[in-house]
C-alpha atoms as a PDB file:
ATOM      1  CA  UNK A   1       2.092 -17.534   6.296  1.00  0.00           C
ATOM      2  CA  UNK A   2       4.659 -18.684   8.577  1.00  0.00           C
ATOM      3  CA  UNK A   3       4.287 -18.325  12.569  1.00  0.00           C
ATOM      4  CA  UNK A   4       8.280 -17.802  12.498  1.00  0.00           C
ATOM      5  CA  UNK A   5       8.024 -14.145  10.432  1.00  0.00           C
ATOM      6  CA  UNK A   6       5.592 -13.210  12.559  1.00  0.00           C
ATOM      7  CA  UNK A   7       7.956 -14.065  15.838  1.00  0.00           C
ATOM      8  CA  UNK A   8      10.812 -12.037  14.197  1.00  0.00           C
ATOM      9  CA  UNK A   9       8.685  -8.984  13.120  1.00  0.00           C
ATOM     10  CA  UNK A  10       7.103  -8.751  17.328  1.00  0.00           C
ATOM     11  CA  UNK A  11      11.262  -9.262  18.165  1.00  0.00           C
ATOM     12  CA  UNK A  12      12.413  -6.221  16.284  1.00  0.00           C
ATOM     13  CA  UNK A  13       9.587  -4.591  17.330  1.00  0.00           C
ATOM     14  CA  UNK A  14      10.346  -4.865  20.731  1.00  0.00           C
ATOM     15  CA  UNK A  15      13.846  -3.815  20.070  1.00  0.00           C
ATOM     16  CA  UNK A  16      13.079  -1.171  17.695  1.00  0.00           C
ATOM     17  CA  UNK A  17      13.683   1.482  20.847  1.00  0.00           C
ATOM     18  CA  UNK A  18      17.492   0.962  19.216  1.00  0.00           C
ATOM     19  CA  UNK A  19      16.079   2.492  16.009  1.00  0.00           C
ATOM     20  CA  UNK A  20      12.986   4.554  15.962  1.00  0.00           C
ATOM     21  CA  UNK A  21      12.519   5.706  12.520  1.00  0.00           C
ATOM     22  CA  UNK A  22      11.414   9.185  11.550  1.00  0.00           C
ATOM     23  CA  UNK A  23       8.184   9.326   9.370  1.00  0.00           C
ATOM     24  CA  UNK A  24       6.865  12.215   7.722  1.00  0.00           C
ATOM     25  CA  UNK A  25       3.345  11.797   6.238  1.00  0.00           C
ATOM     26  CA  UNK A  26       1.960  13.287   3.280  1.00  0.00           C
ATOM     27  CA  UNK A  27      -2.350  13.340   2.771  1.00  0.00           C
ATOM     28  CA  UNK A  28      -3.298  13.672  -0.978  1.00  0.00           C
ATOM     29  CA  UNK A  29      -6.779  14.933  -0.537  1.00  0.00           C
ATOM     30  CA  UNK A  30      -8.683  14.300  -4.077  1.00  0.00           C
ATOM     31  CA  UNK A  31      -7.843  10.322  -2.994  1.00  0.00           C
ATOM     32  CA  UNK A  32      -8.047  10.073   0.056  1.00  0.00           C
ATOM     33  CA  UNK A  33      -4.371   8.702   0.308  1.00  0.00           C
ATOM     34  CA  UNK A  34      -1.601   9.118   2.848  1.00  0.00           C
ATOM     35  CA  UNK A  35       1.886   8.594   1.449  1.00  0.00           C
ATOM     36  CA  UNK A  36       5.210   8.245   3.911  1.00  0.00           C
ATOM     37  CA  UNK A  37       8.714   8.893   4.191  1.00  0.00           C
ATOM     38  CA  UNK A  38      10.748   6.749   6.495  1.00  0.00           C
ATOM     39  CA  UNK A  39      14.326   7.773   7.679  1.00  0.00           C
ATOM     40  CA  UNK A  40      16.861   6.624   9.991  1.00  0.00           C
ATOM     41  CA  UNK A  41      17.647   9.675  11.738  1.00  0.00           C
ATOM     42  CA  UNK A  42      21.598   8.090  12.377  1.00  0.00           C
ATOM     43  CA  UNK A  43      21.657   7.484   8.152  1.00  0.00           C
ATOM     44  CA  UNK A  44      19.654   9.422   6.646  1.00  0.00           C
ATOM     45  CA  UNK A  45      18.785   6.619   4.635  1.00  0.00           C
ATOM     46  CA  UNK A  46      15.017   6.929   4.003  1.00  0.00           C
ATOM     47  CA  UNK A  47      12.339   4.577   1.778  1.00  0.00           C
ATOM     48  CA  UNK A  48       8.981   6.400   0.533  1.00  0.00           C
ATOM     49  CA  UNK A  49       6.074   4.509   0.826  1.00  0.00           C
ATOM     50  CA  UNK A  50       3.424   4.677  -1.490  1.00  0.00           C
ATOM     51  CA  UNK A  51       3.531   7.731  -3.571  1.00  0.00           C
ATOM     52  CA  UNK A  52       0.944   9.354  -5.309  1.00  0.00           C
ATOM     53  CA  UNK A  53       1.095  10.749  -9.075  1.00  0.00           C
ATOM     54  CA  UNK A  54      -1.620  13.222  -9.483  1.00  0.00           C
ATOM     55  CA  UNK A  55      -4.365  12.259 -12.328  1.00  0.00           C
ATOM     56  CA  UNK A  56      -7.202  14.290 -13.582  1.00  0.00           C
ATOM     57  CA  UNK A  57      -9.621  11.548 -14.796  1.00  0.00           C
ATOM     58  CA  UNK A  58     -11.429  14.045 -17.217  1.00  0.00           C
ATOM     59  CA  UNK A  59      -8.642  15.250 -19.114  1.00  0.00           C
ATOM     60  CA  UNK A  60      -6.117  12.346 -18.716  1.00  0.00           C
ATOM     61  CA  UNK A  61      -3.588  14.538 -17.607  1.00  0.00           C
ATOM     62  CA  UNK A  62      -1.448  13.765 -14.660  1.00  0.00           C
ATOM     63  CA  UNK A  63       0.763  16.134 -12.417  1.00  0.00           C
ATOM     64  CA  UNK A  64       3.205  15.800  -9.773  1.00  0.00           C
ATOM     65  CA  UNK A  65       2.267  18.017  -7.128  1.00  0.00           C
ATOM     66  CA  UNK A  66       2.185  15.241  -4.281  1.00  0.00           C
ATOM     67  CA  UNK A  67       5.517  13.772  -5.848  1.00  0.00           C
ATOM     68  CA  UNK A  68       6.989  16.807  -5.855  1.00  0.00           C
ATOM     69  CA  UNK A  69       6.659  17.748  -2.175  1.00  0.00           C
ATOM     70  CA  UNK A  70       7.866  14.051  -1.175  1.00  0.00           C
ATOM     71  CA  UNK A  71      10.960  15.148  -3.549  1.00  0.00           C
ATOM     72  CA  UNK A  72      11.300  18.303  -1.590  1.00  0.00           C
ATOM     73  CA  UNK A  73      11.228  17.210   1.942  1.00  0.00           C
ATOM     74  CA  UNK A  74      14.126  13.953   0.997  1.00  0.00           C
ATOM     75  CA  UNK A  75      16.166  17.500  -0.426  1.00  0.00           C
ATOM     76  CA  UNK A  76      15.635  19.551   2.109  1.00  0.00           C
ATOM     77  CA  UNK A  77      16.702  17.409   4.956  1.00  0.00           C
ATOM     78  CA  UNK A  78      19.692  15.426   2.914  1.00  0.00           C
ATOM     79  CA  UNK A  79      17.937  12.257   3.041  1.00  0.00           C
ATOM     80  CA  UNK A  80      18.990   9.308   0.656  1.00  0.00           C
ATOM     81  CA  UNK A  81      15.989   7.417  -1.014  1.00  0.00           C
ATOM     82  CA  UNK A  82      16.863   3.483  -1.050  1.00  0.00           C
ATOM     83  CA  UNK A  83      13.802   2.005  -1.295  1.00  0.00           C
ATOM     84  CA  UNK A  84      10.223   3.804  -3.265  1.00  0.00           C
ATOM     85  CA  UNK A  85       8.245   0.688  -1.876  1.00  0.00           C
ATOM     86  CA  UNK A  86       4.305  -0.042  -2.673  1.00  0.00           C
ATOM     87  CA  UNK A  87       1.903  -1.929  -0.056  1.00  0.00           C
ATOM     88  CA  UNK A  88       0.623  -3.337  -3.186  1.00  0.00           C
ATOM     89  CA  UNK A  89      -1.465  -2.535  -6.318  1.00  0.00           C
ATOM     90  CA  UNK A  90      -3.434   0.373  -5.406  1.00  0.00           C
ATOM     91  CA  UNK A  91      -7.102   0.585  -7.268  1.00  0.00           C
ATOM     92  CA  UNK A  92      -7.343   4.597  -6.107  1.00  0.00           C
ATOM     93  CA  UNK A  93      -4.561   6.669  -7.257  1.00  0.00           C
ATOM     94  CA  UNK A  94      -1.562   6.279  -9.787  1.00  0.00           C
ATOM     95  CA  UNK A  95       1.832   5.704  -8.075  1.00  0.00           C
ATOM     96  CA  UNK A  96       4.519   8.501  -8.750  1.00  0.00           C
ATOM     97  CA  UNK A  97       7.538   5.680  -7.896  1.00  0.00           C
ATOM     98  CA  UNK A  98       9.012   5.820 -11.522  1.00  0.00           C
ATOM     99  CA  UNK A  99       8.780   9.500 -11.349  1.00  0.00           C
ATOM    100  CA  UNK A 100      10.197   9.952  -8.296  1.00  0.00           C
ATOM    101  CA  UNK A 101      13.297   7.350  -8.676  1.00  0.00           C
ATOM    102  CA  UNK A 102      14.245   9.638 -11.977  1.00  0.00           C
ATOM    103  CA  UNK A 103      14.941  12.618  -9.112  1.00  0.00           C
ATOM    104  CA  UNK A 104      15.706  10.765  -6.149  1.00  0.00           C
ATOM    105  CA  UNK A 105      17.211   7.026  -6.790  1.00  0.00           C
ATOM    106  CA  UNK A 106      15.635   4.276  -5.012  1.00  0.00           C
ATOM    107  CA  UNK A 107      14.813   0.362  -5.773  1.00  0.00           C
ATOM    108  CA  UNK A 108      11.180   0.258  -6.818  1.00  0.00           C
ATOM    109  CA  UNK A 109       9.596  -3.032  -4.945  1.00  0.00           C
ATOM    110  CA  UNK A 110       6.711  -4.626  -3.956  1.00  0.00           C
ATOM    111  CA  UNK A 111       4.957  -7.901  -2.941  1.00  0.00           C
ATOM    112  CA  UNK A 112       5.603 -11.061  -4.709  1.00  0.00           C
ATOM    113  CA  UNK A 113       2.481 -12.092  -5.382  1.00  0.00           C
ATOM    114  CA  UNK A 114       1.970  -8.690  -8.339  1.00  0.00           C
ATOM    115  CA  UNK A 115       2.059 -10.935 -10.856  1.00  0.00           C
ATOM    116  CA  UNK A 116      -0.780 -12.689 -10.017  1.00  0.00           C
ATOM    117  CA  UNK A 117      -2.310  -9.444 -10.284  1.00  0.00           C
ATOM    118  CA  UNK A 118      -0.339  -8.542 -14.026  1.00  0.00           C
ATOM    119  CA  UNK A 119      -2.323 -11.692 -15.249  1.00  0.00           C
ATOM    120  CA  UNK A 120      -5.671 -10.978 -14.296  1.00  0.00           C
ATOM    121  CA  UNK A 121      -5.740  -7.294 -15.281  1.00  0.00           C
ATOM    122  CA  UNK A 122      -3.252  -7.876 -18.398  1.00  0.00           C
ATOM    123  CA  UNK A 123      -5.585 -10.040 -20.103  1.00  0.00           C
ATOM    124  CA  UNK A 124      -8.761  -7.340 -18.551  1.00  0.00           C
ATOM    125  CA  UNK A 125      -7.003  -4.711 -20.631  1.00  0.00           C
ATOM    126  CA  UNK A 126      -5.660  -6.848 -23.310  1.00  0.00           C
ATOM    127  CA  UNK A 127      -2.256  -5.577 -22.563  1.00  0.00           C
ATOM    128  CA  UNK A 128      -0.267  -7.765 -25.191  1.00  0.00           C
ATOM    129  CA  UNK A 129       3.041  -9.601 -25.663  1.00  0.00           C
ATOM    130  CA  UNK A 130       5.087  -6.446 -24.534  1.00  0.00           C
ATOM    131  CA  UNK A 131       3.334  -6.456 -21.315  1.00  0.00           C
ATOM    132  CA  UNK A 132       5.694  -8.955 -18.679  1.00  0.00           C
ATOM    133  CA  UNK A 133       3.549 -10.689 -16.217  1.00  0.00           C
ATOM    134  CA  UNK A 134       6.808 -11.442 -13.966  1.00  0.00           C
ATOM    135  CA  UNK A 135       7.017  -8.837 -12.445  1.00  0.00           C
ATOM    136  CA  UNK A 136      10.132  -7.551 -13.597  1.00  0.00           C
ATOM    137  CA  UNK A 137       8.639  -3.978 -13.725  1.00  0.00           C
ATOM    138  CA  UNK A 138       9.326  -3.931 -10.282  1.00  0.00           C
ATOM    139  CA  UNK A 139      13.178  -3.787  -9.002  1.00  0.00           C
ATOM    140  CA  UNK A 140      12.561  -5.844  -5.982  1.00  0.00           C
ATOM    141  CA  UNK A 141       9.672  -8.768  -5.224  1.00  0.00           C
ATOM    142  CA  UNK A 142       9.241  -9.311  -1.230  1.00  0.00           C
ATOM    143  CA  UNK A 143       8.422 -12.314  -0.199  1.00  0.00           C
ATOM    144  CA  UNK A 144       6.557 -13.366   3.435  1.00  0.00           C
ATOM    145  CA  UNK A 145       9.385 -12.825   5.696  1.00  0.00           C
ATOM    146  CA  UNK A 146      11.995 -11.117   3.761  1.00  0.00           C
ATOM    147  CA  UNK A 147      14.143  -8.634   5.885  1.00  0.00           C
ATOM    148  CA  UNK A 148      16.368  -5.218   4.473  1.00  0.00           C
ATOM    149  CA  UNK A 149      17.534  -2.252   6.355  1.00  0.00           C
ATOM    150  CA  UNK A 150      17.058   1.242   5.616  1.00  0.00           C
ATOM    151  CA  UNK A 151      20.052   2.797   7.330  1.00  0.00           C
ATOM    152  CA  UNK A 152      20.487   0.936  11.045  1.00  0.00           C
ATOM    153  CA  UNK A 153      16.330   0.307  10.598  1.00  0.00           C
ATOM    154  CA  UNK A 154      15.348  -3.455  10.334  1.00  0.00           C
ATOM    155  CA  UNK A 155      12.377  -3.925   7.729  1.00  0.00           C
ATOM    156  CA  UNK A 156      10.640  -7.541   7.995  1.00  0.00           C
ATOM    157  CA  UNK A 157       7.904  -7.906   5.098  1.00  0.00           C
ATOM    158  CA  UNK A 158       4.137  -9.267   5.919  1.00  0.00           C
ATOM    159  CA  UNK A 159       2.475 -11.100   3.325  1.00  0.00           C
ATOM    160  CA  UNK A 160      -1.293  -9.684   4.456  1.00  0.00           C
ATOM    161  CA  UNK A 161      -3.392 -10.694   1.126  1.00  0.00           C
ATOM    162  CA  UNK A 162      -7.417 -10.599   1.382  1.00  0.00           C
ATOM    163  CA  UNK A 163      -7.723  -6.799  -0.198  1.00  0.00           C
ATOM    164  CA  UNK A 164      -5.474  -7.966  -2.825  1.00  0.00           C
ATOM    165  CA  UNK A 165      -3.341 -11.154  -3.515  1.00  0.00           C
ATOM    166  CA  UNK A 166      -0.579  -8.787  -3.870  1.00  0.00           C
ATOM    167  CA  UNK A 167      -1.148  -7.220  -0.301  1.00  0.00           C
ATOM    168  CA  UNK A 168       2.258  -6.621   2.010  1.00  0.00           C
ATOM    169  CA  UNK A 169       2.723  -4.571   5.071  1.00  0.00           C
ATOM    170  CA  UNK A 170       6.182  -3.443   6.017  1.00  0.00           C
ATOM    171  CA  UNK A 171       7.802  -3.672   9.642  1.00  0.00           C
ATOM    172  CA  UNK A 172       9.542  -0.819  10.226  1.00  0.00           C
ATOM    173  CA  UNK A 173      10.920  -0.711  13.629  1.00  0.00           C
ATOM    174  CA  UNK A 174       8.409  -0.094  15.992  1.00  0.00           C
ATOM    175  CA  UNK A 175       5.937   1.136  12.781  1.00  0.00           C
ATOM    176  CA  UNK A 176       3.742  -1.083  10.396  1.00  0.00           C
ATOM    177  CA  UNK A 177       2.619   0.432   7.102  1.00  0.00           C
ATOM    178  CA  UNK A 178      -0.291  -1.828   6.546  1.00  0.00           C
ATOM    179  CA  UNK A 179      -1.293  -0.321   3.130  1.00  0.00           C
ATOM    180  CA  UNK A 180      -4.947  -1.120   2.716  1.00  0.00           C
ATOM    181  CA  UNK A 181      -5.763  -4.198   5.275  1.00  0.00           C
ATOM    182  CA  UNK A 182      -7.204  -2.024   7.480  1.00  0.00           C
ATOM    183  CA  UNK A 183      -8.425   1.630   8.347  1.00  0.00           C
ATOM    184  CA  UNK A 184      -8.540   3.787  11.167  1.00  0.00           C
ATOM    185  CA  UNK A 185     -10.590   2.232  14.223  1.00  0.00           C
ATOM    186  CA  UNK A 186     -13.524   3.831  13.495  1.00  0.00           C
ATOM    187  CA  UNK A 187     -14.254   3.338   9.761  1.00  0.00           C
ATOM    188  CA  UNK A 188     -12.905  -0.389   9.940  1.00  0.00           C
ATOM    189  CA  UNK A 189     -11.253  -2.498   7.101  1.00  0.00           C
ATOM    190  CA  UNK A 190     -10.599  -2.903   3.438  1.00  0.00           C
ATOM    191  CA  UNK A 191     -13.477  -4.090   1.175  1.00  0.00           C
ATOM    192  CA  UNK A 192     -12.325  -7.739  -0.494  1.00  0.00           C
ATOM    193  CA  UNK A 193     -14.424  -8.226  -3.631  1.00  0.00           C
ATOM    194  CA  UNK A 194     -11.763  -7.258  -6.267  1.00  0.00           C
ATOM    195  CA  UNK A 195     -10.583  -9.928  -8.049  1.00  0.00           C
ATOM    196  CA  UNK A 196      -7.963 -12.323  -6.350  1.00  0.00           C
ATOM    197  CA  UNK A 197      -9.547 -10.917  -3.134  1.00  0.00           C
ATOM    198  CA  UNK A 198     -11.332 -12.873  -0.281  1.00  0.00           C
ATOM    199  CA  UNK A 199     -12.838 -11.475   3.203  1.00  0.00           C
ATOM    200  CA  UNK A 200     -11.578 -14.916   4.810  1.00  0.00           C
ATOM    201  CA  UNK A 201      -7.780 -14.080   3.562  1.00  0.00           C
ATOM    202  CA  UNK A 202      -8.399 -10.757   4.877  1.00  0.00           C
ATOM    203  CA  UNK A 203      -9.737 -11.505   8.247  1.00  0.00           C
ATOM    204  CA  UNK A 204      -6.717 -13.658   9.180  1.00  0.00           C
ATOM    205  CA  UNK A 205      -4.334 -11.345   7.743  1.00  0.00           C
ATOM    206  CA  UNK A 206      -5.712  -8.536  10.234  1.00  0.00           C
ATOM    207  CA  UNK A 207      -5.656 -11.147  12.797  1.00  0.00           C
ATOM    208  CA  UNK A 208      -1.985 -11.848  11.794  1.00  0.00           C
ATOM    209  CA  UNK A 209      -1.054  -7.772  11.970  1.00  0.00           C
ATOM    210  CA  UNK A 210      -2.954  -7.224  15.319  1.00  0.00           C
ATOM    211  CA  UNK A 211      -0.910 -10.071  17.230  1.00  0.00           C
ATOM    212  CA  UNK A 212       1.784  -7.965  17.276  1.00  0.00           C
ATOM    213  CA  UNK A 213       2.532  -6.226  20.621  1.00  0.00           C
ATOM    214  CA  UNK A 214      -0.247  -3.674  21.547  1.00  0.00           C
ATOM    215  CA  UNK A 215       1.981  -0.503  21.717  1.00  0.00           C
ATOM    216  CA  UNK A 216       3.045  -1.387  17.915  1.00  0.00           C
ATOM    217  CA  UNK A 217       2.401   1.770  15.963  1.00  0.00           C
ATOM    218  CA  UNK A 218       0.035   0.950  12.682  1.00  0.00           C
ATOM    219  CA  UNK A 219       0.101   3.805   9.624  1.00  0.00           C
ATOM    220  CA  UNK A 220      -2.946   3.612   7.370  1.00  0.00           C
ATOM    221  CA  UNK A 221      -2.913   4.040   3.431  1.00  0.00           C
ATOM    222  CA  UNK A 222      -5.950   6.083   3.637  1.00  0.00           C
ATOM    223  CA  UNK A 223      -8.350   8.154   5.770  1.00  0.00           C
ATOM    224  CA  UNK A 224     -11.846   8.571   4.692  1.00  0.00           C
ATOM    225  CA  UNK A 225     -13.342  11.184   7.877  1.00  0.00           C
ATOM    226  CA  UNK A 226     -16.326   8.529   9.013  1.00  0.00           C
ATOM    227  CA  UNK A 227     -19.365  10.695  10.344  1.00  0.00           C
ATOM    228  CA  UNK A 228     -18.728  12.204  13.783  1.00  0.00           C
ATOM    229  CA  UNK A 229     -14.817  12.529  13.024  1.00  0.00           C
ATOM    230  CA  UNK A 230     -13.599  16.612  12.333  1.00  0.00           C
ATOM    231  CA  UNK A 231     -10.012  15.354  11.245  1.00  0.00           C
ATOM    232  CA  UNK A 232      -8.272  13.116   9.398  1.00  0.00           C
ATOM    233  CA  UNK A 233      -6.095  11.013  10.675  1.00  0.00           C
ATOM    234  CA  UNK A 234      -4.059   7.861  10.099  1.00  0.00           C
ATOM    235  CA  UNK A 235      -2.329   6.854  13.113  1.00  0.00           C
ATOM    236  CA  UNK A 236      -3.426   4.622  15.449  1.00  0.00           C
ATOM    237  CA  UNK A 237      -1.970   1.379  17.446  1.00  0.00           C
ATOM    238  CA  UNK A 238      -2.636  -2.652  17.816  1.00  0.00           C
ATOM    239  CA  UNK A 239      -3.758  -1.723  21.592  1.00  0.00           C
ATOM    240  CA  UNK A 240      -6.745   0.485  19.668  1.00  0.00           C
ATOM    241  CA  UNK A 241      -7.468  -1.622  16.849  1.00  0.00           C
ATOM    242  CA  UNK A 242      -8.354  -4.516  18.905  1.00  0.00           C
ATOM    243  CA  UNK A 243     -10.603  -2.712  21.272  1.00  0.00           C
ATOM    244  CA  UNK A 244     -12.082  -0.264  18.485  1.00  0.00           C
ATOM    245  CA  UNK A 245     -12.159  -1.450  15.224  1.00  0.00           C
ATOM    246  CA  UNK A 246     -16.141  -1.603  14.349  1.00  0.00           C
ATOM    247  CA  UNK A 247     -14.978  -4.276  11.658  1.00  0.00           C
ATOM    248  CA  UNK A 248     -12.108  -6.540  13.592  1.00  0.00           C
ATOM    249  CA  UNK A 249     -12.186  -5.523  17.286  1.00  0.00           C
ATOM    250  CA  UNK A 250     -11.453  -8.413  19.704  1.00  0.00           C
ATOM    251  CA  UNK A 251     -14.698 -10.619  19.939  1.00  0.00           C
ATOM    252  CA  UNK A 252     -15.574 -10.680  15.945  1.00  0.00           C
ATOM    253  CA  UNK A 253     -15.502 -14.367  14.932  1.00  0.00           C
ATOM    254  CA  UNK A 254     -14.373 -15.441  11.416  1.00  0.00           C
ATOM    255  CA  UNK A 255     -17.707 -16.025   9.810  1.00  0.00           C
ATOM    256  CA  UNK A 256     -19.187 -12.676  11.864  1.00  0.00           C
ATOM    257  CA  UNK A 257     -16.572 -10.726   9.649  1.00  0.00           C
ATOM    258  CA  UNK A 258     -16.873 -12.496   6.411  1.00  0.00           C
ATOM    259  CA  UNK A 259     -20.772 -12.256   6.350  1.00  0.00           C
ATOM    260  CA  UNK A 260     -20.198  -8.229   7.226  1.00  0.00           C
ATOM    261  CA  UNK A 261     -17.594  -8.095   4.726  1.00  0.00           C
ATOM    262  CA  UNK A 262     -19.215  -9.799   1.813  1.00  0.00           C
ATOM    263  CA  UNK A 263     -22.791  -8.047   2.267  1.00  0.00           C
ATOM    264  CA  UNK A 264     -20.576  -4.346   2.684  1.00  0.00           C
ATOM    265  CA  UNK A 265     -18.820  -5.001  -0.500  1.00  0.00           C
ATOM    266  CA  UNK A 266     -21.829  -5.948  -1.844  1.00  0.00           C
ATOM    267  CA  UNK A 267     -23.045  -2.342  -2.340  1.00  0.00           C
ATOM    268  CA  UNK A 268     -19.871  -0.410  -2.570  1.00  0.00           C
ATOM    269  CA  UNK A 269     -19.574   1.165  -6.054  1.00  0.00           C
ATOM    270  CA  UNK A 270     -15.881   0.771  -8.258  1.00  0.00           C
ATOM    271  CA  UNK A 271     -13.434   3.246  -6.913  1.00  0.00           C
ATOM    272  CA  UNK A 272     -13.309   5.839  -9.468  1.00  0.00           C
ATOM    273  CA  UNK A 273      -9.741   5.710 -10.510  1.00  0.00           C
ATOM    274  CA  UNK A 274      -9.933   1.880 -10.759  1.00  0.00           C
ATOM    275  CA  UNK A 275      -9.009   1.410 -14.244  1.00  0.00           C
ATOM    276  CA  UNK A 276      -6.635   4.321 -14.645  1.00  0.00           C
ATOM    277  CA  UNK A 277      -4.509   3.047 -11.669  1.00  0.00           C
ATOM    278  CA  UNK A 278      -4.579  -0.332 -12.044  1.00  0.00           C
ATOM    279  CA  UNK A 279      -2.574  -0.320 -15.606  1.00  0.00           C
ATOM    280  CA  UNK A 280      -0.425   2.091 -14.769  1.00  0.00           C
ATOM    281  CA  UNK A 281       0.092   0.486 -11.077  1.00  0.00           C
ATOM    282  CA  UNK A 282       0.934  -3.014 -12.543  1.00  0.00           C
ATOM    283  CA  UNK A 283       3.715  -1.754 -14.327  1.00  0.00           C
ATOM    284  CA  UNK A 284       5.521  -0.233 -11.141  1.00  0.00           C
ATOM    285  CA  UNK A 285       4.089   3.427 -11.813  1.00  0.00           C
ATOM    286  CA  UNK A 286       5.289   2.885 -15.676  1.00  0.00           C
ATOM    287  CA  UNK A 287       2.345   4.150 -18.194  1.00  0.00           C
ATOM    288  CA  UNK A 288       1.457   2.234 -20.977  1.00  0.00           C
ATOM    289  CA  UNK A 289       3.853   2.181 -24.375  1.00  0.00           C
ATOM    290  CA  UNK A 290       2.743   5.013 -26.437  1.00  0.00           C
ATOM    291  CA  UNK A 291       0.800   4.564 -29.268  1.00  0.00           C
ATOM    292  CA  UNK A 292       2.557   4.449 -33.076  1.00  0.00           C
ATOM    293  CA  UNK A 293       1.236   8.187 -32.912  1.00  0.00           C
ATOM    294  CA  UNK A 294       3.587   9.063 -30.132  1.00  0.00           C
ATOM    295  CA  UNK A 295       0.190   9.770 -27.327  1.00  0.00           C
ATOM    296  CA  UNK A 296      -0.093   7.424 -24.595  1.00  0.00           C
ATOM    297  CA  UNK A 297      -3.521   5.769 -24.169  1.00  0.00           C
ATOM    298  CA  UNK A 298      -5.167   4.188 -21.084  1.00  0.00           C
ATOM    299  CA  UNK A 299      -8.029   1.593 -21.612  1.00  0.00           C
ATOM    300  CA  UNK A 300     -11.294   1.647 -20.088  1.00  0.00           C
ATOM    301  CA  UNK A 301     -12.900  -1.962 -20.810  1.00  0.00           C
ATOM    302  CA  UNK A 302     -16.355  -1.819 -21.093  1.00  0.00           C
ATOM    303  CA  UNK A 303     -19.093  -3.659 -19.797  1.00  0.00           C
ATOM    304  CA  UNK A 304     -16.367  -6.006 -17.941  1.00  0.00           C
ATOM    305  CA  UNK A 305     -16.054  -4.913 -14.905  1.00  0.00           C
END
């Protein structure tokens, strides 16, 4: 990961006071998950940030509640969707992107390093020959350092792997949507035992998010109310990540958080909507082909995970 990105992403930072964007969150309760909308206030051009298509494990049927109030808020306030843009696989919800781009427009995108991720968890759910491990689901594949705009905004793209392979974090003017890397200070950072994860990748890539400049805002994917906390909340700073973060703060060496990482994710059970998401998720929100009989199926390996 280049020391140059990171010296462009802390400049338009510190000139984001040009362009502050609006964001609008959305919390989707059953997983934990906090979607975004991003405007430019001068523009109204806007991006949503990973979406949430509503899935009822038991039955198999889906909804689109959550999507539906993202579509809402873009109508009600005349806002035009570029950009429906994923922080990267997600292993706890379905995305809604494909749902939402039929009723909104947008470029679906997300990190470069998906199909990494296709091949792994195409050949886990035997996907076949109609499955495309390119990527080419997606509309748009960021790579470390690529910049857009939504409206006068400047966007610079973090490759932060160590969750994921696939892991990016988006510069937003004086924002950072740091999808799962990290948590609020108090319930720490993102376990690193799927596959194509590593808590050594991970550490650096925190290290890498919290050298931007202290008053940097950070916006987490989730919030999971530790013990002791009343609310949830996903909002919190570089300035209070490095002093509170009871995973990263300031002080924890490399091998300190790799031997707390490991031994965490050690006894953390699968997320529950693991295998739903993930084969829906790799194919840019798309489900599965349907079936000869015209039903859609999603495949639960067993005994392989």
């Amino acid at each position: 990961m280049s020391d140059h990105v990171l010296e462009l992403a802390t400049k338009q930072i510190t000139l984001a006071q040009r362009n502050i964007p609006v964001i609008e969150s959305f919390f989707d309760l059953p997983t934990n998950t906090v979607s975004y909308i991003v405007h430019d206030p001068a523009t109204q051009k806007a991006a949503i940030i990973d979406s949430v298509l509503d899935y009822d494990p038991a039955s198999g049927r889906t909804r689109t509640d959550s999507a539906d109030a993202i579509i809402g808020y873009v109508k009600q306030h005349g806002l035009v969707t570029e950009w429906l843009l994923e922080t990267h696989a997600h292993a706890d919800h379905l995305s809604a992107a494909p749902y939402i781009q039929q009723h909104l427009g947008g470029k679906i995108a997300i990190g470069e390093y998906i199909t990494t991720v296709q091949n792994v968890f195409g050949k886990l759910f035997n996907a076949g020959s109609e499955f495309q491990r390119d990527g080419s689901d997606f509309d748009r594949l960021w790579k470390d350092g690529d910049a857009f705009d939504i409206g006068n905004v400047k966007v610079t793209v973090l490759h932060v792997p160590g969750h994921t392979p696939a892991c990016i974090a988006y510069v937003i003017g004086d924002a950072v949507f740091v999808g799962d890397t990290m948590f609020m200070p108090d319930y720490g950072t993102a376990r690193a035992d799927f596959p194509g994860g590593d808590a050594r990748t991970l550490y650096r890539s925190l290290k890498r998010i919290l050298s931007l400049p202290p008053t940097t805002r950070l916006f987490m994917c989730h919030d999971y109310l530790p013990q002791g906390r009343d609310d949830y909340i996903w909002e919190t700073t570089v300035a209070e990540q490095r002093a509170h973060n009871i995973h990263a703060h300031d002080g924890v060496g490399e091998e300190e958080f790799v031997a707390m990482r490991e031994a965490r994710d050690a006894t953390l059970a699968m997320p529950t909507l693991i295998l739903p998401s993930v084969q829906v998720n790799m194919r840019a929100g798309h489900m599965p082909p349907a079936d000869d009989n015209g039903v859609t199926y999603l495949k639960i390996p067993v005994n392989a995970v």
